[in-house]
N, C-alpha and C. Protein backbone atom coordinates (compact mmCIF):
# COMPACT_ATOMS: atom_id res chain seq x y z
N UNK A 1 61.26 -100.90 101.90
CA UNK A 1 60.09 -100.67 101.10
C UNK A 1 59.06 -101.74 101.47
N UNK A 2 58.00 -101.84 101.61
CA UNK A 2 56.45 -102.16 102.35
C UNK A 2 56.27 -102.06 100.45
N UNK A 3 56.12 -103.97 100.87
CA UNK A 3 54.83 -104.63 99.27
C UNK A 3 53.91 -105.42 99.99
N UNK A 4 52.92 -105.89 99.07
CA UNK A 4 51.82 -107.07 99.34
C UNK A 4 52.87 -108.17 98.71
N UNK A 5 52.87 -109.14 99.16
CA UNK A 5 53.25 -110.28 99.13
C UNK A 5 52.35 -110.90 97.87
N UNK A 6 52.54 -111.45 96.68
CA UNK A 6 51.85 -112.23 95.41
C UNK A 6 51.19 -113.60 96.17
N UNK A 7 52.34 -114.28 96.72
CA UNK A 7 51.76 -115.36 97.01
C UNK A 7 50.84 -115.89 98.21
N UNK A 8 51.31 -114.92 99.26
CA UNK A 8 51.19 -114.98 101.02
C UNK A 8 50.03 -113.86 101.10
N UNK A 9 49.83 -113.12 100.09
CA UNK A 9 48.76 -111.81 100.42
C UNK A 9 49.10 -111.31 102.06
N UNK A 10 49.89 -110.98 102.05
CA UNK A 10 50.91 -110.37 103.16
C UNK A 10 51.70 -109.14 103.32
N UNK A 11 51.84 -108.54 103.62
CA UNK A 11 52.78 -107.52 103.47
C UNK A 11 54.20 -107.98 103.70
N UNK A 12 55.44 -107.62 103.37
CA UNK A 12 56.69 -107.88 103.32
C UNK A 12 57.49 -106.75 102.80
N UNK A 13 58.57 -106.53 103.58
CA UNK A 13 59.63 -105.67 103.72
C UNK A 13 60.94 -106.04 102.22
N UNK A 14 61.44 -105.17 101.76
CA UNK A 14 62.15 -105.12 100.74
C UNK A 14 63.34 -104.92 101.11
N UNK A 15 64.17 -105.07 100.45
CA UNK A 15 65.38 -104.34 100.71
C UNK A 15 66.71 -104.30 99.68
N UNK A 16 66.74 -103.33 99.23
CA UNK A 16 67.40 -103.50 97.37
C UNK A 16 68.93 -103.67 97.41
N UNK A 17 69.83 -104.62 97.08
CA UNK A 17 71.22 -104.00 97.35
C UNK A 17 71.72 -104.55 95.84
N UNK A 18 72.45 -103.32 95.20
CA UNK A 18 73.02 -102.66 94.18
C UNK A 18 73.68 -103.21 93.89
N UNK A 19 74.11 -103.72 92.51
CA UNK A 19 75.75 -104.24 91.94
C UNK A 19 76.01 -103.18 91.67
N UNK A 20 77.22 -102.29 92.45
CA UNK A 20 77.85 -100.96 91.96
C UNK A 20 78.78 -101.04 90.82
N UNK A 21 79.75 -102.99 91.17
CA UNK A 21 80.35 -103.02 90.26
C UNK A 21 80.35 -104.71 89.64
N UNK A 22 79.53 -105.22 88.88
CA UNK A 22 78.83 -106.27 88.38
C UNK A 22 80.29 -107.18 87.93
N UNK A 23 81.07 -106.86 87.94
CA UNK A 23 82.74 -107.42 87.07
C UNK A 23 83.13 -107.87 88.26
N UNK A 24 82.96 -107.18 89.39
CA UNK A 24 83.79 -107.77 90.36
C UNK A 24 83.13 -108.35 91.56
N UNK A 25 81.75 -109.46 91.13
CA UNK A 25 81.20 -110.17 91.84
C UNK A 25 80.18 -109.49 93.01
N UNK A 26 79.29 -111.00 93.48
CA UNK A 26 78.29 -110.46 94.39
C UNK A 26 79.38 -109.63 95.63
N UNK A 27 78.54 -107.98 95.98
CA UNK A 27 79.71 -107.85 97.16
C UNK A 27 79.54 -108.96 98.66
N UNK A 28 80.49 -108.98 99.38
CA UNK A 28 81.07 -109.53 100.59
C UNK A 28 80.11 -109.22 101.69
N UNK A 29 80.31 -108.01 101.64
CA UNK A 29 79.12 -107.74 103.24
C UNK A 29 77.95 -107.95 102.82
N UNK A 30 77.34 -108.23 101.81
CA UNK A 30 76.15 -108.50 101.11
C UNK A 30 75.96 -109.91 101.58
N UNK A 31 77.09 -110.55 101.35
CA UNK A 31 76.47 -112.64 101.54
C UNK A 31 76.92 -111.98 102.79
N UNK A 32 77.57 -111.87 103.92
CA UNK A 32 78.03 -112.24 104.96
C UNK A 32 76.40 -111.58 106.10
N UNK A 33 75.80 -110.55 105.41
CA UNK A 33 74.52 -110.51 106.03
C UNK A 33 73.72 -111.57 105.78
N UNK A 34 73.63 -112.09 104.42
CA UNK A 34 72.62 -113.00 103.68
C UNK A 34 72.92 -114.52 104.69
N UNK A 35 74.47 -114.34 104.63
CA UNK A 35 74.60 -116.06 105.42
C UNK A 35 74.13 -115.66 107.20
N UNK A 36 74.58 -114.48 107.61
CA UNK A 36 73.90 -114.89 109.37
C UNK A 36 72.40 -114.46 109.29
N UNK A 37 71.58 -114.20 108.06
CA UNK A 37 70.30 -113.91 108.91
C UNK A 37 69.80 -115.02 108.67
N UNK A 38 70.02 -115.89 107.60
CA UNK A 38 69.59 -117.45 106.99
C UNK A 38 70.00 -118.17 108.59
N UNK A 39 71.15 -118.03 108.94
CA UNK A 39 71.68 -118.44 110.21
C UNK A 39 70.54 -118.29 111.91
N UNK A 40 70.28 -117.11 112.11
CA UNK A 40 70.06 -116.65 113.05
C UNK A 40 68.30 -116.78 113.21
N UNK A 41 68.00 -117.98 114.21
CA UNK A 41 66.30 -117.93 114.39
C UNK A 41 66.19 -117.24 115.69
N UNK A 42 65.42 -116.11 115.60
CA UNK A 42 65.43 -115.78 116.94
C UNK A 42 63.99 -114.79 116.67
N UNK A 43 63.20 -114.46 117.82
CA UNK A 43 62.32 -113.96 117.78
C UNK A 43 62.35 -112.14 117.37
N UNK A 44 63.54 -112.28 118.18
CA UNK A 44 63.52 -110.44 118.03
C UNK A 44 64.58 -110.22 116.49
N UNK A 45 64.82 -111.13 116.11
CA UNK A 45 65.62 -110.65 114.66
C UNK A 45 64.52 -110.98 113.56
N UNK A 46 64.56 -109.94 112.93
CA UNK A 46 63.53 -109.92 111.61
C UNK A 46 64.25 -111.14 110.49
N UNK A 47 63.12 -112.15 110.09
CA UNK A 47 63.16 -113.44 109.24
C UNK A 47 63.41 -112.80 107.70
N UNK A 48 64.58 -113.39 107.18
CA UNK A 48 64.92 -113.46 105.88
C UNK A 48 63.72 -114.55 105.16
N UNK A 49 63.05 -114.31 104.15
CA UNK A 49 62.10 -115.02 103.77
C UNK A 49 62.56 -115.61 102.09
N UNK A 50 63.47 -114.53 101.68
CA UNK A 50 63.68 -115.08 99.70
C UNK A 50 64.40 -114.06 99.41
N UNK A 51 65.74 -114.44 98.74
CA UNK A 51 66.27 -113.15 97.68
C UNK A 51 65.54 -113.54 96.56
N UNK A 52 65.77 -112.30 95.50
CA UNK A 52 65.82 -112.99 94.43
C UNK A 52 66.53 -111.16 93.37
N UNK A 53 66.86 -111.40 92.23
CA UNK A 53 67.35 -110.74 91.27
C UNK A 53 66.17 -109.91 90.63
N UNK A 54 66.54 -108.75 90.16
CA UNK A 54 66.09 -107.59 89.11
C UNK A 54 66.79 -107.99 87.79
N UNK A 55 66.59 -107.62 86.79
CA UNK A 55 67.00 -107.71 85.72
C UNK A 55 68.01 -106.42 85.02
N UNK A 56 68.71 -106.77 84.75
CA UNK A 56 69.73 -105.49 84.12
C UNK A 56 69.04 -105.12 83.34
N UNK A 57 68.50 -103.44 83.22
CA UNK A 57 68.05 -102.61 81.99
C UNK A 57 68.27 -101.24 82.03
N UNK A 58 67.92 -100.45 81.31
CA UNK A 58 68.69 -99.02 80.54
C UNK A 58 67.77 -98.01 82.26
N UNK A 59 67.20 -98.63 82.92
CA UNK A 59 66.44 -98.10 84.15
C UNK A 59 67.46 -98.12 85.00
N UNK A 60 68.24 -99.24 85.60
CA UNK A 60 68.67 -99.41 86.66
C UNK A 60 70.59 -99.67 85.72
N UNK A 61 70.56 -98.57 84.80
CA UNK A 61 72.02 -98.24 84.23
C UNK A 61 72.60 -99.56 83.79
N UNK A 62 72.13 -100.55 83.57
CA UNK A 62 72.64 -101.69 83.33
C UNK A 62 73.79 -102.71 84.18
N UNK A 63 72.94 -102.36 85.79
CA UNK A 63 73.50 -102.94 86.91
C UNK A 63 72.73 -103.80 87.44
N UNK A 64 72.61 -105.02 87.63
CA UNK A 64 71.59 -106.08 88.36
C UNK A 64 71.76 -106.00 89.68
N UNK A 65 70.32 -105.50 90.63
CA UNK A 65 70.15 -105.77 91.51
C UNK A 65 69.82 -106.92 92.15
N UNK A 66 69.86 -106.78 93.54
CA UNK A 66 69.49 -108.14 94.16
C UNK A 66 68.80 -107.62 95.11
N UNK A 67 67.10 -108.35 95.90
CA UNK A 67 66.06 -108.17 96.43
C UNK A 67 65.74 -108.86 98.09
N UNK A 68 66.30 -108.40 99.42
CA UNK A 68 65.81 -109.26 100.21
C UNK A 68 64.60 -109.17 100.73
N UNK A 69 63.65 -110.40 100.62
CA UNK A 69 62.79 -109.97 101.32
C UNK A 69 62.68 -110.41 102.83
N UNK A 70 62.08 -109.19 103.43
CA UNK A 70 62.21 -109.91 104.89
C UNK A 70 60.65 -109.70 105.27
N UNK A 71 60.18 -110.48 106.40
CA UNK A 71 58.74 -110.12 107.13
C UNK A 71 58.75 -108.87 107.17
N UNK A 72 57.56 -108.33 107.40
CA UNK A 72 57.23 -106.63 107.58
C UNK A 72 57.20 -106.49 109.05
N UNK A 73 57.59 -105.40 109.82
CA UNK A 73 57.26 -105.10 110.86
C UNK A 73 57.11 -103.37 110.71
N UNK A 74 56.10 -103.15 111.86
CA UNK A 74 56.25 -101.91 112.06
C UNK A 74 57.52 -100.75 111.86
N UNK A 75 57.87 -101.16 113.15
CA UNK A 75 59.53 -100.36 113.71
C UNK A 75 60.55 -101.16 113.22
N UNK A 76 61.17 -100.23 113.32
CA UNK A 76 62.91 -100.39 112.77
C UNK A 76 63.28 -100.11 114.47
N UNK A 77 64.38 -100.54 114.97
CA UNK A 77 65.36 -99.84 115.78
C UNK A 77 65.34 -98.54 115.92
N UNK A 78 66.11 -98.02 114.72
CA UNK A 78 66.82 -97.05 114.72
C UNK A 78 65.20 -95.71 114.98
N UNK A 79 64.21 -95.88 113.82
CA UNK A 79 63.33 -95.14 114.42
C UNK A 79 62.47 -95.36 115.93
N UNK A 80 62.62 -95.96 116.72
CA UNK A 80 62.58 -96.62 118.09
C UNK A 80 63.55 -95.74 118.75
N UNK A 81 64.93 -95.67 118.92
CA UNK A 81 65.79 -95.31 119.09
C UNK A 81 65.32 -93.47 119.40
N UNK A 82 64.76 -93.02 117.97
CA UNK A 82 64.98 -91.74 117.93
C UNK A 82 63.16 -90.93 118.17
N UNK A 83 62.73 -91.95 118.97
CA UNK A 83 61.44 -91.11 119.57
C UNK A 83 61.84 -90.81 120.95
């Protein structure tokens, strides 16, 4: 998802990932992306810039999300891939 940035007046890339099940902790492949992109400086890998949390409410079933934001770019891969 494509926002304006509050602070940077920027555009920036979203990316929502779900507590499916909030009892049984942040999921695994969730930090293990979070720890190599914090990890990984490289030009052609898109920059992790800030997580941050949604709030549990009767909207989002009373599951707290979590928010990465990354720089915006045009292309993805995968639509690259499939022109």
């Amino acid at each position: 998802m494509k926002i304006l940035s509050r602070g940077r007046n920027k555009s920036v890339a979203l990316k929502k990932l779900t507590m499916v099940h909030p009892t049984e902790g942040f999921p695994i492949t969730a930090m293990r992306e979070i720890v190599l992109l914090k990890r990984l400086q490289h030009h052609n890998i898109v920059q992790l810039q800030d997580i941050f949390p949604s709030r549990q409410s009767e909207a989002n079933k009373n599951k707290g999300s979590f928010y990465l934001q990354f720089e915006y770019v045009k292309h993805d891969l995968q639509g690259l891939l499939n022109k």
